[in-house]
C-alpha atoms as a PDB file:
ATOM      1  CA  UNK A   1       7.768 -21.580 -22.121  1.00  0.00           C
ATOM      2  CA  UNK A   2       6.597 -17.899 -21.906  1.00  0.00           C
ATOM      3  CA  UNK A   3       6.190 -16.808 -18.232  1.00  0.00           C
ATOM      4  CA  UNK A   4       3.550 -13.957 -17.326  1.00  0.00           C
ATOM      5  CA  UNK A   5       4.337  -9.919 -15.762  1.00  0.00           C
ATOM      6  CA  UNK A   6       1.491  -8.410 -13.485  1.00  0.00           C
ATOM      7  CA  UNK A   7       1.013  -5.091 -15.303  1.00  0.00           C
ATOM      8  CA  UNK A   8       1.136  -1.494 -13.737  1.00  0.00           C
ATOM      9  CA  UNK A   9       0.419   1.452 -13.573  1.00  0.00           C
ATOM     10  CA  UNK A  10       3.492   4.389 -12.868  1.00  0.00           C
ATOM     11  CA  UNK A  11       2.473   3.807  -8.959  1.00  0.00           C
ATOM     12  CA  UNK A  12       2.861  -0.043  -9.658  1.00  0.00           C
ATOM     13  CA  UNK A  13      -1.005  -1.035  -9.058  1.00  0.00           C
ATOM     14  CA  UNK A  14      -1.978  -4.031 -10.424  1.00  0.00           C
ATOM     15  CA  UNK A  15      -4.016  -3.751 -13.325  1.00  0.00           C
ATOM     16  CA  UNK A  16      -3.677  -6.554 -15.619  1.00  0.00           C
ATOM     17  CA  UNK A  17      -1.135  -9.566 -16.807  1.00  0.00           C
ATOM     18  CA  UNK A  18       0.339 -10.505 -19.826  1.00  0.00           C
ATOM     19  CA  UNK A  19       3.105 -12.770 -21.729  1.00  0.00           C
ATOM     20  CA  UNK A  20       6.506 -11.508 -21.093  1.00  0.00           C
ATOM     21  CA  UNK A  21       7.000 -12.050 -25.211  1.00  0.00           C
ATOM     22  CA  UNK A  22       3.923  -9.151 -24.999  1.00  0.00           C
ATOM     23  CA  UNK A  23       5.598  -7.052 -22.541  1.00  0.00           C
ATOM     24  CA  UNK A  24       9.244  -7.155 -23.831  1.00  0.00           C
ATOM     25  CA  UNK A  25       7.538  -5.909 -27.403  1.00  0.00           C
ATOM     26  CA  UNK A  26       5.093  -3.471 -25.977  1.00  0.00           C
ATOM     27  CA  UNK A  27       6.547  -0.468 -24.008  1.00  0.00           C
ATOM     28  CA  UNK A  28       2.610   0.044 -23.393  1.00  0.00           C
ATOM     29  CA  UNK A  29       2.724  -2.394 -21.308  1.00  0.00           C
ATOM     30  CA  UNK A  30       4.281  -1.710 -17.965  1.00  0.00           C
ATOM     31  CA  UNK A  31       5.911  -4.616 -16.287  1.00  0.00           C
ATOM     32  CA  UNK A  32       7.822  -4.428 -12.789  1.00  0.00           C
ATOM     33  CA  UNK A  33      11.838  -5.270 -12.464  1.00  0.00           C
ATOM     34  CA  UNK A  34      14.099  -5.116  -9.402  1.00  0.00           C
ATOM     35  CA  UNK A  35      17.467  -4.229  -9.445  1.00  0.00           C
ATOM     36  CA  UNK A  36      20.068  -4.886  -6.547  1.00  0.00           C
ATOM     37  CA  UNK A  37      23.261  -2.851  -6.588  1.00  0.00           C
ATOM     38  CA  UNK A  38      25.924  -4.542  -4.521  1.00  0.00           C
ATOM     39  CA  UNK A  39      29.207  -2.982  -2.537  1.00  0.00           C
ATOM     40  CA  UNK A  40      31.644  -4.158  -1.339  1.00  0.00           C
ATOM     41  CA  UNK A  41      33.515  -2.585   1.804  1.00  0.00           C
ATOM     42  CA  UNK A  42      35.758   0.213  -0.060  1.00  0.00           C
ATOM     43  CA  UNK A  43      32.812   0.946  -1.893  1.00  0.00           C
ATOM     44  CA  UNK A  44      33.047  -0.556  -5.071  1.00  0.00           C
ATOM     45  CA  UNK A  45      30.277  -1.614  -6.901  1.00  0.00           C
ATOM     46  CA  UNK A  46      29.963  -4.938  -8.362  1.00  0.00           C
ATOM     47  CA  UNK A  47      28.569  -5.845 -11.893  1.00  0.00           C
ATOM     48  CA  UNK A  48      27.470  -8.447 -13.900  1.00  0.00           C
ATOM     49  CA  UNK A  49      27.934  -8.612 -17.929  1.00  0.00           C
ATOM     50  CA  UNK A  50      25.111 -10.442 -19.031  1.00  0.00           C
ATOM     51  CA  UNK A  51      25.257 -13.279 -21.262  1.00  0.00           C
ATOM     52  CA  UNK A  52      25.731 -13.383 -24.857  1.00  0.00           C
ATOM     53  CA  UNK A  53      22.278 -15.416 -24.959  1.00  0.00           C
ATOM     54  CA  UNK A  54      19.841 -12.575 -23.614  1.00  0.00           C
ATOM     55  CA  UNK A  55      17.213 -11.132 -25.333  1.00  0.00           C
ATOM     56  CA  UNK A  56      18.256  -7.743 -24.060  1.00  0.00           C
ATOM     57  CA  UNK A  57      21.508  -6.050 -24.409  1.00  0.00           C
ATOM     58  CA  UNK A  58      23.715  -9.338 -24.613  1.00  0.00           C
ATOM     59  CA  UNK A  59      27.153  -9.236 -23.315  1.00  0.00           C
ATOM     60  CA  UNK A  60      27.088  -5.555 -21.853  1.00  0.00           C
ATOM     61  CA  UNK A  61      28.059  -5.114 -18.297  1.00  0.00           C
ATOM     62  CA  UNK A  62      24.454  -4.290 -15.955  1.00  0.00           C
ATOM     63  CA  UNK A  63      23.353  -3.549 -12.113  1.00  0.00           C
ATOM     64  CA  UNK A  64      24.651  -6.174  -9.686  1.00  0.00           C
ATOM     65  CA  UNK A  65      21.476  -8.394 -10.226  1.00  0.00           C
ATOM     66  CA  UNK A  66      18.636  -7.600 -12.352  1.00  0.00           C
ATOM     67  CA  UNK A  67      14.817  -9.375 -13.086  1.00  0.00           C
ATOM     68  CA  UNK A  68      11.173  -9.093 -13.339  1.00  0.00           C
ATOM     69  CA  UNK A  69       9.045  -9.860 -10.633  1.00  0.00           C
ATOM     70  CA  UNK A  70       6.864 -12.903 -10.765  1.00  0.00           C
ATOM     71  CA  UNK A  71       2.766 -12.412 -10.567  1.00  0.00           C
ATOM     72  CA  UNK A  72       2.294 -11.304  -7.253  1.00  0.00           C
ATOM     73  CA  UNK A  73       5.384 -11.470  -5.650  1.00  0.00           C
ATOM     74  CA  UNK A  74       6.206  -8.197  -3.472  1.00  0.00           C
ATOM     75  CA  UNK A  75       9.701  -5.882  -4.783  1.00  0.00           C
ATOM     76  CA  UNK A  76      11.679  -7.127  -1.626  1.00  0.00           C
ATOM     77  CA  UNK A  77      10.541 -10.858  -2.259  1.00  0.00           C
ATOM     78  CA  UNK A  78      11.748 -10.379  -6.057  1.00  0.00           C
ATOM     79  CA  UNK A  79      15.026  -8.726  -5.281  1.00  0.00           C
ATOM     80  CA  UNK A  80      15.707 -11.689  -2.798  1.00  0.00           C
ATOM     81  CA  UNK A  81      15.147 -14.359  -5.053  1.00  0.00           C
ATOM     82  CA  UNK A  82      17.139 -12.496  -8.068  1.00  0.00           C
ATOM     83  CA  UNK A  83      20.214 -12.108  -5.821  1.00  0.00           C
ATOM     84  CA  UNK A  84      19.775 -15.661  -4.329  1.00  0.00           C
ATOM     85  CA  UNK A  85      19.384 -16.757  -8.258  1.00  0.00           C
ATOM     86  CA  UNK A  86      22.145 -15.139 -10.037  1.00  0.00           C
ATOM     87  CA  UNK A  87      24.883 -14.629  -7.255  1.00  0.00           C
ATOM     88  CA  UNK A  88      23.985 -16.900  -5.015  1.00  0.00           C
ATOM     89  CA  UNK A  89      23.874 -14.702  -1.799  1.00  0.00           C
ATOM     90  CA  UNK A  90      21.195 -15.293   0.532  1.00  0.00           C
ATOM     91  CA  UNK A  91      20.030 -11.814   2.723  1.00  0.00           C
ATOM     92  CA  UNK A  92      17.284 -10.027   4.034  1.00  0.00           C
ATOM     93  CA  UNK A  93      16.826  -6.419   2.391  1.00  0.00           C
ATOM     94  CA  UNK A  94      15.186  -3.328   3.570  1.00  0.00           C
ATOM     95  CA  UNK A  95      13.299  -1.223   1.748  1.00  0.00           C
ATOM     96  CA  UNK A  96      14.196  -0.038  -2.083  1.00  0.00           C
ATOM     97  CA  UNK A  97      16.863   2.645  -1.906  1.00  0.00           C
ATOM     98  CA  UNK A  98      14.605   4.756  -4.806  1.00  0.00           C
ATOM     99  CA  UNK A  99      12.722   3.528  -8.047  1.00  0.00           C
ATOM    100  CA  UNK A 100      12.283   4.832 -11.224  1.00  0.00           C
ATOM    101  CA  UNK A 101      10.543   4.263 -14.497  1.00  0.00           C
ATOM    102  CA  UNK A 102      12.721   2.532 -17.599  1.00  0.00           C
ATOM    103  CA  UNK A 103      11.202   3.155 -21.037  1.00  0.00           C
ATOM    104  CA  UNK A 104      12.830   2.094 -23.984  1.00  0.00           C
ATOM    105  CA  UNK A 105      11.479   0.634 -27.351  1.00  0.00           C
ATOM    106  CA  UNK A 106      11.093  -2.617 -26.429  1.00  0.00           C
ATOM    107  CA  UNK A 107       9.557  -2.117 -22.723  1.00  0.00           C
ATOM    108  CA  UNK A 108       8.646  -0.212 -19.914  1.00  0.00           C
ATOM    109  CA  UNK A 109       9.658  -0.999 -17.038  1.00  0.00           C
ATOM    110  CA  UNK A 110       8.833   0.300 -13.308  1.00  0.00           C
ATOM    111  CA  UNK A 111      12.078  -0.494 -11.172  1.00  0.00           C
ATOM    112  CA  UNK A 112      12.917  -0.585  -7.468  1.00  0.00           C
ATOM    113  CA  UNK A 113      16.444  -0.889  -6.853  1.00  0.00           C
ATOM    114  CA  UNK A 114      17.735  -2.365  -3.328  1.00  0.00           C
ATOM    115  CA  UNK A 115      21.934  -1.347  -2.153  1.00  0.00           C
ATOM    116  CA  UNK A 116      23.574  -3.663   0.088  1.00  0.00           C
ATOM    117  CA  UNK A 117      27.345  -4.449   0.951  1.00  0.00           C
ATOM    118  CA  UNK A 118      28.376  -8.121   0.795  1.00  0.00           C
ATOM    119  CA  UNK A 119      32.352  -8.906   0.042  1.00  0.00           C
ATOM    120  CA  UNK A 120      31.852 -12.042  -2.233  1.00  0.00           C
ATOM    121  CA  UNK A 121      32.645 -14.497  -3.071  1.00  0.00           C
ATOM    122  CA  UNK A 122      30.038 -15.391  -5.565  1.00  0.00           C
ATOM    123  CA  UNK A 123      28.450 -18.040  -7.676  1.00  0.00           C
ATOM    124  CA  UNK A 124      27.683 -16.434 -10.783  1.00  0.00           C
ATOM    125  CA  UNK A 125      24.387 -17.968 -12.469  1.00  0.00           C
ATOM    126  CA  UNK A 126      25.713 -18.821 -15.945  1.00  0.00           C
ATOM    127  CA  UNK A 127      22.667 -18.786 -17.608  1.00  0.00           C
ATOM    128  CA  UNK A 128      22.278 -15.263 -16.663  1.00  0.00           C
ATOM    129  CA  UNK A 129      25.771 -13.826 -16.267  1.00  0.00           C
ATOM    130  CA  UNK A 130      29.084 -14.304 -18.275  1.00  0.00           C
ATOM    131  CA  UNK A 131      31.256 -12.710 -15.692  1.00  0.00           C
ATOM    132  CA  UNK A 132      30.807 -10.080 -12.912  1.00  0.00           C
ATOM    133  CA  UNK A 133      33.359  -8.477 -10.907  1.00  0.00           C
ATOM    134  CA  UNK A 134      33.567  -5.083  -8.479  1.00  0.00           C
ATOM    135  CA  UNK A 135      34.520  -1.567  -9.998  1.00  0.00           C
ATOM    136  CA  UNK A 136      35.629   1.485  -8.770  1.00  0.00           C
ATOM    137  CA  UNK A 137      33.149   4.594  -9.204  1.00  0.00           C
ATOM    138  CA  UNK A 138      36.172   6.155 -11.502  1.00  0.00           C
ATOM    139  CA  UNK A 139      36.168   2.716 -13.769  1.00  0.00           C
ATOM    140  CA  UNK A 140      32.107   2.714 -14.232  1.00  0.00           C
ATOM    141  CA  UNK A 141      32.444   6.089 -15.535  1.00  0.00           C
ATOM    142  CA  UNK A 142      35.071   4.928 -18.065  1.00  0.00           C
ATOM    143  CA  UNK A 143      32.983   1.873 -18.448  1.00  0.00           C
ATOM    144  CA  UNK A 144      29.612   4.104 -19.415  1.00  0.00           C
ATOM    145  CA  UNK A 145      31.569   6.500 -21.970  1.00  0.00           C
ATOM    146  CA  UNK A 146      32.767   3.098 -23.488  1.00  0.00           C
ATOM    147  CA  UNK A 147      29.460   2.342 -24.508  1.00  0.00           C
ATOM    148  CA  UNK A 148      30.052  -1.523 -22.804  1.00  0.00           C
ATOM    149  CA  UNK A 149      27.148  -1.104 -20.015  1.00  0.00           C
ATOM    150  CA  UNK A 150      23.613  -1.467 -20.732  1.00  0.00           C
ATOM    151  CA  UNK A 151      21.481   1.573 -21.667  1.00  0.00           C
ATOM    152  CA  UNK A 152      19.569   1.181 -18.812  1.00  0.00           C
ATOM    153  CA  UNK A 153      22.450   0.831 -16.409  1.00  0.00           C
ATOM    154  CA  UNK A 154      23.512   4.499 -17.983  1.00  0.00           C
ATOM    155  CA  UNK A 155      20.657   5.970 -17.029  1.00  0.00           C
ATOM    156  CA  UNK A 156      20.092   4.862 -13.577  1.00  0.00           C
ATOM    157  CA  UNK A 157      23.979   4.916 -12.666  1.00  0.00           C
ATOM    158  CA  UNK A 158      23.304   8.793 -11.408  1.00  0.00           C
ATOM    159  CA  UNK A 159      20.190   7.473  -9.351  1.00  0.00           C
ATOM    160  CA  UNK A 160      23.093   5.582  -7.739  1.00  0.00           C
ATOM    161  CA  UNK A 161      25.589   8.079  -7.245  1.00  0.00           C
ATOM    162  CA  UNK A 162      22.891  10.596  -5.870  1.00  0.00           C
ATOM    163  CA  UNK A 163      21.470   8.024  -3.233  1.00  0.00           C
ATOM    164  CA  UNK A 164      25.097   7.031  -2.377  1.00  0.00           C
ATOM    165  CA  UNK A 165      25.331  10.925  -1.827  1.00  0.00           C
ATOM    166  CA  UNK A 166      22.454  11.567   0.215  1.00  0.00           C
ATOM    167  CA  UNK A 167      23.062   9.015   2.138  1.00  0.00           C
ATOM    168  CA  UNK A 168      26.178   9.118   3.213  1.00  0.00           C
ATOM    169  CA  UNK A 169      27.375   5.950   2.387  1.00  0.00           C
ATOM    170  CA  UNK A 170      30.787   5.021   1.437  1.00  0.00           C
ATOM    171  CA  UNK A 171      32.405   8.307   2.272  1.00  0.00           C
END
C-alpha cells in the first residue's frame, strides 16, 4: 500500500500531498526526511547498511537512522519515531543540528538531521537495516572513497563534520 508525503516548499511549508511512488519519481516534488546521526562516547558514529530490499541505494551503508515524515507529523516527532523504529532507542531530541536540501534524480528531499550520543546496544529493524555498527571518523572517510555509502550520506557527511566542529563536540 502506497503511503502519502506532505509536499514543500525549500522552507518546508506545506503546500500539497502526494503518493510516495509520485514523490520517489518526481524530484519536483519536494518531500520531507529526517535523519538522526548517532555517537557513541569516543565519538564514533554509528551506521546502518540498508537492506538489499530498498528501493533506494540497497545494501550501501547510510546516516544512523533515516525516513520520511508522515502527513503532518513535526521533524522532532519523525526523527523519534524513525530511531524508536529502526534501532529501537527511545529519547527525547532537541532541535535539528542543521538541514539541508537532497536532490537527486529520483527525489528531492528537504532534510533535518538530529545528533545524539547513545552507547547501544541496539535492535536493528530488519526490514530496514541489514547490519549497522559504529565507525571511526578515519574509517567513514575510507568508507566514502569506497563508494559503499549512499550518495546522499556523501554529501551530507561534511554537514556532519562541520557541525561536530562548530560545536565542539567530541574533541
Amino acid at each position: 500500500m502506497d503511503e502519502y508525503f506532505d509536499i514543500v516548499d525549500r522552507e518546508g511549508r506545506i503546500v500539497g500531498r502526494a503518493l510516495r511512488s509520485e514523490c520517489h519519481g518526481n524530484p519536483a516534488l519536494i518531500h520531507q526526511a529526517v535523519h538522526v546521526q548517532v555517537f557513541d562516547q569516543e565519538g564514533r558514529l554509528f551506521l546502518q547498511k540498508r537492506a538489499s530490499s530498498k528501493d533506494i541505494e540497497p545494501g550501501k551503508w547510510d546516516s544512523s537512522v533515516g525516513g520520511h515524515l508522515r502527513p503532518g507529523e513535526s521533524p522532532r516527532e519523525g526523527a523519534q519515531r524513525e530511531l524508536e523504529e529502526e534501532l529501537g532507542v527511545r529519547a527525547v531530541l532537541g532541535d535539528p543540528a542543521y538541514s539541508y536540501l537532497w536532490q537527486s534524480p529520483q527525489e528531492t528531499e528537504l532534510v533535518r538531521t538530529f545528533v545524539m550520543v547513545h552507547p547501544g546496544p541496539f535492535r536493528l529493524q530488519a526490514s530496514e537495516l541489514e547490519d549497522g555498527r559504529f565507525w571511526t571518523m578515519q574509517e567513514i572517510e575510507e568508507l566514502l572513497v569506497s563508494g559503499l555509502a549512499t550518495l546522499q550520506f556523501a554529501y551530507e557527511f561534511p554537514m556532519l563534520r562541520d557541525w561536530l566542529r562548530r560545536s565542539g563536540k567530541f574533541g
